[in-house]
Protein backbone atom coordinates (compact mmCIF):
# COMPACT_ATOMS: atom_id res chain seq x y z
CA UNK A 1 -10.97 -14.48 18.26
CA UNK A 2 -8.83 -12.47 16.18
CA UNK A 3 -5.48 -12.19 17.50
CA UNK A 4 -3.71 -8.57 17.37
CA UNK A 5 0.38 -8.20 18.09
CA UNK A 6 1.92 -5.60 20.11
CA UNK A 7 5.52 -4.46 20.86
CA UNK A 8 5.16 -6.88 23.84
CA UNK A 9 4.98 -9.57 21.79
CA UNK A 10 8.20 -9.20 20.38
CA UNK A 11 11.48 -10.39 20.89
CA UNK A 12 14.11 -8.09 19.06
CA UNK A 13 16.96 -10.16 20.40
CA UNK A 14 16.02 -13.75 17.82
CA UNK A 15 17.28 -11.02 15.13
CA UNK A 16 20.80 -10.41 16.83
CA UNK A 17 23.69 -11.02 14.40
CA UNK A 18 21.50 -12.09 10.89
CA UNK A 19 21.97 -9.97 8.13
CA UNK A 20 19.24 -8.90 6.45
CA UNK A 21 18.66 -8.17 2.44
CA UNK A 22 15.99 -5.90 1.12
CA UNK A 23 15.26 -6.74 -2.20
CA UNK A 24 13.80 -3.47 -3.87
CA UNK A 25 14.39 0.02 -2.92
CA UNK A 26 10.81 1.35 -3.81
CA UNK A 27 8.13 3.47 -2.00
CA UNK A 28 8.14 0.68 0.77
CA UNK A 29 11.49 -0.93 0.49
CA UNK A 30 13.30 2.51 1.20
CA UNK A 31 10.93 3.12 3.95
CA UNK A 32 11.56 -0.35 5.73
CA UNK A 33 15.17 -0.35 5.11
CA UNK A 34 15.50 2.42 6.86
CA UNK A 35 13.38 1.98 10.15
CA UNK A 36 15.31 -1.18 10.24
CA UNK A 37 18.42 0.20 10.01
CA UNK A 38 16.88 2.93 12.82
CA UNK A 39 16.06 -0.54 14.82
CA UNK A 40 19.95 -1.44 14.75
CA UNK A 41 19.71 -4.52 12.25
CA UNK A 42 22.26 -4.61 9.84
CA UNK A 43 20.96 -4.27 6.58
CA UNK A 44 22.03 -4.83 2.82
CA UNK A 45 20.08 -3.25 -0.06
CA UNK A 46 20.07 -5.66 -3.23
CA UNK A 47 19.04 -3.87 -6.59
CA UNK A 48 19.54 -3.36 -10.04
CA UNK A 49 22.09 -0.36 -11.45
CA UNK A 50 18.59 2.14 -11.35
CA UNK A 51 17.91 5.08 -9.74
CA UNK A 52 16.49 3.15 -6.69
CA UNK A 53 20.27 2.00 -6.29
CA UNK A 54 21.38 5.28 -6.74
CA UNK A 55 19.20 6.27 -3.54
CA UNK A 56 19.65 3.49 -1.52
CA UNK A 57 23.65 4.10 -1.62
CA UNK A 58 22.86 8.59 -1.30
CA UNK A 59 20.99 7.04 2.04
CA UNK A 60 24.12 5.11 3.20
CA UNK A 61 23.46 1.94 2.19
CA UNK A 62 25.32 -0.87 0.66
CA UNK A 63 24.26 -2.31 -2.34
CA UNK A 64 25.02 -5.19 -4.43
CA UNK A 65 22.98 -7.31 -7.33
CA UNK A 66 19.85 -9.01 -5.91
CA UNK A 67 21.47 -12.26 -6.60
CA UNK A 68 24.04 -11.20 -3.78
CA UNK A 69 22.04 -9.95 -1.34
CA UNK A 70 20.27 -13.35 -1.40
CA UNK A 71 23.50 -14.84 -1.12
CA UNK A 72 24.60 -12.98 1.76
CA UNK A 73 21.67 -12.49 4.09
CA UNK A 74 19.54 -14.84 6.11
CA UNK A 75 16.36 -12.59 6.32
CA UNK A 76 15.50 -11.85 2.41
CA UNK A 77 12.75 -9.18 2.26
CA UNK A 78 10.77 -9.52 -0.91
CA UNK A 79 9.81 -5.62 -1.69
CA UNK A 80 10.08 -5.66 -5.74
CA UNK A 81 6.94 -5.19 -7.68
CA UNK A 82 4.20 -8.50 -8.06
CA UNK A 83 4.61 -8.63 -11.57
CA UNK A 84 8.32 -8.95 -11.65
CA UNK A 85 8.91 -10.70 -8.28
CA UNK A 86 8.48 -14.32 -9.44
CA UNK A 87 11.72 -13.68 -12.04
CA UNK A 88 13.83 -12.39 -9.63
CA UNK A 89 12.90 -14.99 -7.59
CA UNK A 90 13.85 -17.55 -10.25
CA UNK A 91 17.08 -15.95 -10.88
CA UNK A 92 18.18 -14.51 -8.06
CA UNK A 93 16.69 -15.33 -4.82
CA UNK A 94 15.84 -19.11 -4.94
CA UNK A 95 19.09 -20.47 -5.38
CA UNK A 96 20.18 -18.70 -3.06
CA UNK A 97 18.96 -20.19 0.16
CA UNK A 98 19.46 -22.22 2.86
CA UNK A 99 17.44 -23.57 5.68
CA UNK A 100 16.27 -21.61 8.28
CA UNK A 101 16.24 -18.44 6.09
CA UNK A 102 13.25 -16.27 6.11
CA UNK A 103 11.31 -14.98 3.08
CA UNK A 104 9.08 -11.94 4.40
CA UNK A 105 7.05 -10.58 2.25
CA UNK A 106 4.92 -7.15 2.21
CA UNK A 107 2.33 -8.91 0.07
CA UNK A 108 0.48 -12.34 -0.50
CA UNK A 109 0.29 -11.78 -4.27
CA UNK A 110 2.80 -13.89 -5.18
CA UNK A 111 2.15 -17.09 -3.04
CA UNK A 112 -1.39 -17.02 -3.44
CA UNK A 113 -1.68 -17.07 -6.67
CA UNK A 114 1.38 -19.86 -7.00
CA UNK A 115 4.32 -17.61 -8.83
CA UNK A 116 6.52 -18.80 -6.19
CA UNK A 117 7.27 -21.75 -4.05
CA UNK A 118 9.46 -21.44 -1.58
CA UNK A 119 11.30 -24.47 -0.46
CA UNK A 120 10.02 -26.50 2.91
CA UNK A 121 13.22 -25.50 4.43
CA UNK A 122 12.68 -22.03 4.85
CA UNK A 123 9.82 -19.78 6.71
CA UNK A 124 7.72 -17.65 5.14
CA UNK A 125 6.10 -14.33 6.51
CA UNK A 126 3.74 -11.68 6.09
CA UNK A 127 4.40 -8.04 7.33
CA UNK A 128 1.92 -6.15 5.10
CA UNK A 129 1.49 -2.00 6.42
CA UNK A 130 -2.20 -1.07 5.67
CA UNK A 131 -0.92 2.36 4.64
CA UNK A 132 1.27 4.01 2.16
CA UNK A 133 5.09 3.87 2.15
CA UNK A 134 5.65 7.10 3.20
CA UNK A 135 3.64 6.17 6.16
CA UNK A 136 5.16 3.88 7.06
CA UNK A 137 8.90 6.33 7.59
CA UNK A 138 6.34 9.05 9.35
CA UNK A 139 4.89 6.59 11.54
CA UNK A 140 8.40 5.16 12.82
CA UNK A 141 9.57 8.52 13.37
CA UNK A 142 6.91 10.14 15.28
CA UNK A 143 6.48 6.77 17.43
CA UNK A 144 2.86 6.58 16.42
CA UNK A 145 3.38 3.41 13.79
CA UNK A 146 0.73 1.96 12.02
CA UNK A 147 -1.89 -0.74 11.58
CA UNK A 148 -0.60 -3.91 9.88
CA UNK A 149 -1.57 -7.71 8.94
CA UNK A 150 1.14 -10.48 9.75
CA UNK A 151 1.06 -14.20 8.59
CA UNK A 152 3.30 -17.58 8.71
CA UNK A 153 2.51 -19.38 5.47
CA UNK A 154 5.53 -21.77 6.30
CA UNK A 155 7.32 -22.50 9.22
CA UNK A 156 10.70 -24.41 8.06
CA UNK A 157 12.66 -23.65 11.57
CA UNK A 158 10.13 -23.55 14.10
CA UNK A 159 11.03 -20.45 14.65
CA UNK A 160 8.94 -18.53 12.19
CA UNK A 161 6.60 -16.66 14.56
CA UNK A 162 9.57 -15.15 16.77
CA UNK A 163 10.98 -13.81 13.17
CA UNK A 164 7.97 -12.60 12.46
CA UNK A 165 7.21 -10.19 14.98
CA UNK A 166 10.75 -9.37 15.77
CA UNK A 167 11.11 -7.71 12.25
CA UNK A 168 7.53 -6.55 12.39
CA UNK A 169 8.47 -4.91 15.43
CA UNK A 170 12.24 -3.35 13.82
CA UNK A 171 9.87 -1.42 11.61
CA UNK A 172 7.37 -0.32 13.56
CA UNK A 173 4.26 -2.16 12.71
CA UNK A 174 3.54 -3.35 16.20
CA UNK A 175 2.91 0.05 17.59
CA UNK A 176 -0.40 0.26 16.17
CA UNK A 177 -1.07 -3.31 16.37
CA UNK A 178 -0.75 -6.12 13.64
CA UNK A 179 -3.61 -8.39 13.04
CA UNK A 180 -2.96 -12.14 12.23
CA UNK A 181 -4.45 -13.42 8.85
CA UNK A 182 -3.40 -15.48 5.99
CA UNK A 183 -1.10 -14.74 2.89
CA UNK A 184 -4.54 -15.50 0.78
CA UNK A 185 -6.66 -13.04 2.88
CA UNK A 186 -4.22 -10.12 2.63
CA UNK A 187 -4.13 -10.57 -1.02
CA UNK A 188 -7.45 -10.93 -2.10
CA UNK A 189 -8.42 -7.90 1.20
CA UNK A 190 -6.43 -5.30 -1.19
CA UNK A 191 -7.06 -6.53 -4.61
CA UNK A 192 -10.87 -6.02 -3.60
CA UNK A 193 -10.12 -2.24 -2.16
CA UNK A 194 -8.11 -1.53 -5.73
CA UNK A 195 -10.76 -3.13 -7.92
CA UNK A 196 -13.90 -2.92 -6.44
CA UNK A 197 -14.17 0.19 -4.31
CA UNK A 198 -11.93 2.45 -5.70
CA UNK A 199 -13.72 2.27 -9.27
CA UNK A 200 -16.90 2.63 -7.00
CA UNK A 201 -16.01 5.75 -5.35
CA UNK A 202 -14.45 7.13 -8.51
CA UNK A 203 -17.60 6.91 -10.53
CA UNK A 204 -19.43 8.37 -7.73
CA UNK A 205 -16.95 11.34 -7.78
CA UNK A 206 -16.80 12.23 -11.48
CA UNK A 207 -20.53 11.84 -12.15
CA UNK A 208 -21.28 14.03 -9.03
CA UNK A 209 -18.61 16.73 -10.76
CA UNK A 210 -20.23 16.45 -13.98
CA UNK A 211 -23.77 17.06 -12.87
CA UNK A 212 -22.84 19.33 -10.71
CA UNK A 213 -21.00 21.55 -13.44
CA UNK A 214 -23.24 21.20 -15.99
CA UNK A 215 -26.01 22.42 -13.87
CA UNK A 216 -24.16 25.52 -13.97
CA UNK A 217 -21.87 25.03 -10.70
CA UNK A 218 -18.30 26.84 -11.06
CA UNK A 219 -15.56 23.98 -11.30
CA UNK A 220 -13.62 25.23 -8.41
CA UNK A 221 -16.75 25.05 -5.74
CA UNK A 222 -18.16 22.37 -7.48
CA UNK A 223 -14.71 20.39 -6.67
CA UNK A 224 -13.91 21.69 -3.32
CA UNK A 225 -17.20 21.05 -1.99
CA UNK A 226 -16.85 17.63 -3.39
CA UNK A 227 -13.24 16.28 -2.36
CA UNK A 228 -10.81 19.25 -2.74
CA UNK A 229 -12.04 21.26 0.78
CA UNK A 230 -10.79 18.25 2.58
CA UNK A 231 -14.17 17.12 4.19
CA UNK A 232 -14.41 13.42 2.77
CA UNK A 233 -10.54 13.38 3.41
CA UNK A 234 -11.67 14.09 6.92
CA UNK A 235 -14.54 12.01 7.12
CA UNK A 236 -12.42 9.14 5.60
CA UNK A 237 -9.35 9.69 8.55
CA UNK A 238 -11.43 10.08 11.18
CA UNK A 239 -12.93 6.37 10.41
CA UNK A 240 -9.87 5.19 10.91
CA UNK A 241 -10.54 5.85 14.76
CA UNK A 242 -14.10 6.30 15.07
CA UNK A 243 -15.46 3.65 12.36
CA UNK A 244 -17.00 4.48 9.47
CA UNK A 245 -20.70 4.52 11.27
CA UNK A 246 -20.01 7.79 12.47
CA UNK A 247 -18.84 9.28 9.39
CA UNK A 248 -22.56 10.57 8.82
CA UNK A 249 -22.36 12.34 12.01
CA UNK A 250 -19.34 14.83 12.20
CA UNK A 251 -21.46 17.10 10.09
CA UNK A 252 -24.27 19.64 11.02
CA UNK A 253 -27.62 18.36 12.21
CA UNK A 254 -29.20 19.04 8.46
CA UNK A 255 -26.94 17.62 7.26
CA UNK A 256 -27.06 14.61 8.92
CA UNK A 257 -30.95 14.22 8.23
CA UNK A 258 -30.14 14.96 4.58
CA UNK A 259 -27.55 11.94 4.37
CA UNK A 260 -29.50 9.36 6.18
CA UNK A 261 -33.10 10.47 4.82
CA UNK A 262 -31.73 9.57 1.05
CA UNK A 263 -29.25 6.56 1.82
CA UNK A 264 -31.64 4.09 0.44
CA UNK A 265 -32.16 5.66 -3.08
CA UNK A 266 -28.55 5.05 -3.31
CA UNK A 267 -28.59 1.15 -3.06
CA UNK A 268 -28.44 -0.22 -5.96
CA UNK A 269 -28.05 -3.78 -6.10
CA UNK A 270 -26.44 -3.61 -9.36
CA UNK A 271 -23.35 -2.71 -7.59
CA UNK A 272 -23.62 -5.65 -5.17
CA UNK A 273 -23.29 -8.03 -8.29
CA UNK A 274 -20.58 -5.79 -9.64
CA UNK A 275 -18.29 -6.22 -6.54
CA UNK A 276 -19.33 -10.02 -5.91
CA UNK A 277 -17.63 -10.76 -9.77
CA UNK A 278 -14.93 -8.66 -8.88
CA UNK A 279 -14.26 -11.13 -6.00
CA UNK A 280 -14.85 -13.74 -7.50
CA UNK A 281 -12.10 -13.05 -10.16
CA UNK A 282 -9.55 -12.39 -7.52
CA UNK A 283 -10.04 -15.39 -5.64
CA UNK A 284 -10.51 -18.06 -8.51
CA UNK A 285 -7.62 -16.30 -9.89
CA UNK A 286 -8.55 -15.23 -13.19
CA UNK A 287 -7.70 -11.37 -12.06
CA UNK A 288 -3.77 -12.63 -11.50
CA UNK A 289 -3.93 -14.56 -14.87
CA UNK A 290 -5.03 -11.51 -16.66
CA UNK A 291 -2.07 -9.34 -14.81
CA UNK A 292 0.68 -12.03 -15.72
CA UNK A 293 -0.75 -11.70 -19.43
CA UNK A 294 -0.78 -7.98 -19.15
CA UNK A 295 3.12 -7.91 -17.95
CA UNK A 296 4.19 -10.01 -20.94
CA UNK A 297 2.66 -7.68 -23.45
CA UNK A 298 4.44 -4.56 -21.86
CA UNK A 299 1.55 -3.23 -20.38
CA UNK A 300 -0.05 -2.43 -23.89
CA UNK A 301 -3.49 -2.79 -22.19
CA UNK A 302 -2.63 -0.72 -19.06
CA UNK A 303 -1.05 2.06 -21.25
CA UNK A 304 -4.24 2.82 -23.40
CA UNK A 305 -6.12 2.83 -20.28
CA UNK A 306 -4.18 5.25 -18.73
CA UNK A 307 -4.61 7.44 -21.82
CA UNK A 308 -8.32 6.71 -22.10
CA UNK A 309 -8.31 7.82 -18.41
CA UNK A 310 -6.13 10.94 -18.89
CA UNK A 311 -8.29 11.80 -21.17
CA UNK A 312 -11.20 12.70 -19.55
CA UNK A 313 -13.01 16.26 -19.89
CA UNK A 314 -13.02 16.77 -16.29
CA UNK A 315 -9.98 16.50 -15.47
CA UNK A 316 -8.90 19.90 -17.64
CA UNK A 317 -11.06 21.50 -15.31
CA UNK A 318 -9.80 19.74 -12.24
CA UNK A 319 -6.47 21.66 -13.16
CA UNK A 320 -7.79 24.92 -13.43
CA UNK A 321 -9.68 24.50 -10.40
CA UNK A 322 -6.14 23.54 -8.18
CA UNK A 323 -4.37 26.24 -10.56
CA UNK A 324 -7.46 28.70 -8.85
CA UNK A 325 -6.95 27.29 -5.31
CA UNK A 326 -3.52 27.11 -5.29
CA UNK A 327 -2.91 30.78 -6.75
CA UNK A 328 -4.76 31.95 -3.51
CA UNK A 329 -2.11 33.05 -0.74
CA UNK A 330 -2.17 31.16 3.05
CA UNK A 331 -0.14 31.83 6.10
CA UNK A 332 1.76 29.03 5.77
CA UNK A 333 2.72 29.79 1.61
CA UNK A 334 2.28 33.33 1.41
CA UNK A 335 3.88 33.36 -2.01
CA UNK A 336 2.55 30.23 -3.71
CA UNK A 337 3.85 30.90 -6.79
CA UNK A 338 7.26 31.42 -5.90
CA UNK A 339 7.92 34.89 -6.16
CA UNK A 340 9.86 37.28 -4.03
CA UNK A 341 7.59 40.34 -1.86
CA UNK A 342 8.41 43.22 -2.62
């Protein structure tokens, strides 16, 4: 049985009087820094001289070099980005600790695939938000949190667990409920999501658009029946709480017969192949390997990718379509374009 953590789980007080460092000031480091700090833990921001330093202090922080922070904190949050986290580690963070600190980390990436070690003297946590940073701020704040995974890859003080789910609580993930799992599961869990699915439902998208525009379908109805209207936004949320088996059913009864009358044409088992050597790639490796080669080369792949990507004739009518939509004047914006009534 899968075990799932609530704020009763938690003891806050294990966390009384240790400092804790965040270690990257990003769209999930600023967000956890700052529930944290909400939580009444006393926490240090370590960064480079960037303008994720220059934020972190506007906020009220401290901050110092990463080295530092490592040096001065006995909770280290690893928040900096996969590719680059194993060098700071190196030069920063490794020599920096003592036993019974704790490494927590937001994602498995780096352990998994072996681009850092920590010691046997220290423990070593998961708190990993299955949501986007600025979730993670909204869901403090309005007391409704948000859904999490939480591991112990390493438990140097015995004392790992109580760490865990103290901090885990400080930011809020218990309120939703955080699911136990493994540093390996998280990892290869989202590197599926980013490489399998969303592809998947981003071909879907663009050839639906396509067809549907070169069948003579106006770009702007074509688009907001397909994604801009908010529908499969709202079919997508409400799975959240309802499961994605009922997704087919918030619509009208013809349109429920339509859906579930032509779901088999649709399964190809092409696309079963597709996603089983995606995961394969992710979990012999090879996918991580490719990324580490990819960071040493500046991103030269990545880049010319992007600009094949950018390039892409339906996107020129994506933006006159939201140009179209959001010209249009609502009671909530009743000047969208900024101008003053006269």
């Amino acid at each position: 049985m899968t075990t799932v953590y609530r704020e009763s789980d938690a003891d806050p007080t294990v966390l009384v009087g240790r400092q804790v460092a965040v270690l990257g000031y990003g769209s999930l480091g600023r967000p956890i820094a700052l529930n944290m700090r909400n939580s009444g833990l006393s926490v240090l921001i370590g960064s480079l001289a960037d303008e994720y330093a220059a934020q972190a202090t506007s906020d009220g922080f401290v901050v110092v070099p990463l080295a530092e922070a490592a040096d001065h904190a006995e909770i280290i949050w690893m928040l900096l980005p996969d590719e680059a986290m194993a060098e700071a580690y190196s030069q920063h963070v490794s020599q920096a600790l003592s036993p019974n600190d704790t490494l927590v980390f937001a994602s498995g990436y780096s352990l998994t695939f072996g681009f850092i070690e920590p010691p046997p003297f220290v423990d070593t946590v998961l708190i990993a938000p299955r949501t986007v940073g600025a979730a993670v701020r909204e869901g403090y704040l309005s007391g409704r949190g948000y859904r999490s995974l939480i591991a112990v890859e390493q438990d140097g003080s015995g004392q790992a667990w109580p760490t865990a789910l103290a901090l885990a609580w400080a930011i809020g993930a218990l309120r939703a409920g955080a699911l136990e799992t493994t540093f390996r599961q998280e990892t290869e869990l989202d590197l599926f999501v980013q490489q399998a699915v969303l592809p998947a439902l981003h071909h879907l998208l663009v050839s639906a658009a396509n067809l549907l525009i070169e069948s003579g379908y106006p770009p702007e109805a074509a688009l907001l029946d397909l994604y801009m209207g908010g529908d499969l936004g709202y079919a997508l949320s409400a799975a959240t709480e309802s499961g994605f088996s009922q997704t087919l059913r918030f619509g009208s009864l013809t349109g429920q017969y339509g859906a579930l009358s032509r779901l088999e044409r649709f399964a190809d088992p092409r696309l079963r192949r597709q996603m089983e050597t995606v995961l394969s790639e992710i979990r012999t490796g090879k996918f991580a390997q490719d990324w580490a080669a990819e960071y040493g080369t500046g991103y030269a792949r990545l880049n010319l990718l992007k600009e094949r990507y950018d390039s892409l004739a339906l996107w020129a009518q994506e933006k006159q379509a939201l140009r179209t939509w959001q010209s249009i004047p609502s009671p909530t914006n009743p000047n969208p374009d900024g101008q003053k009534s006269e």
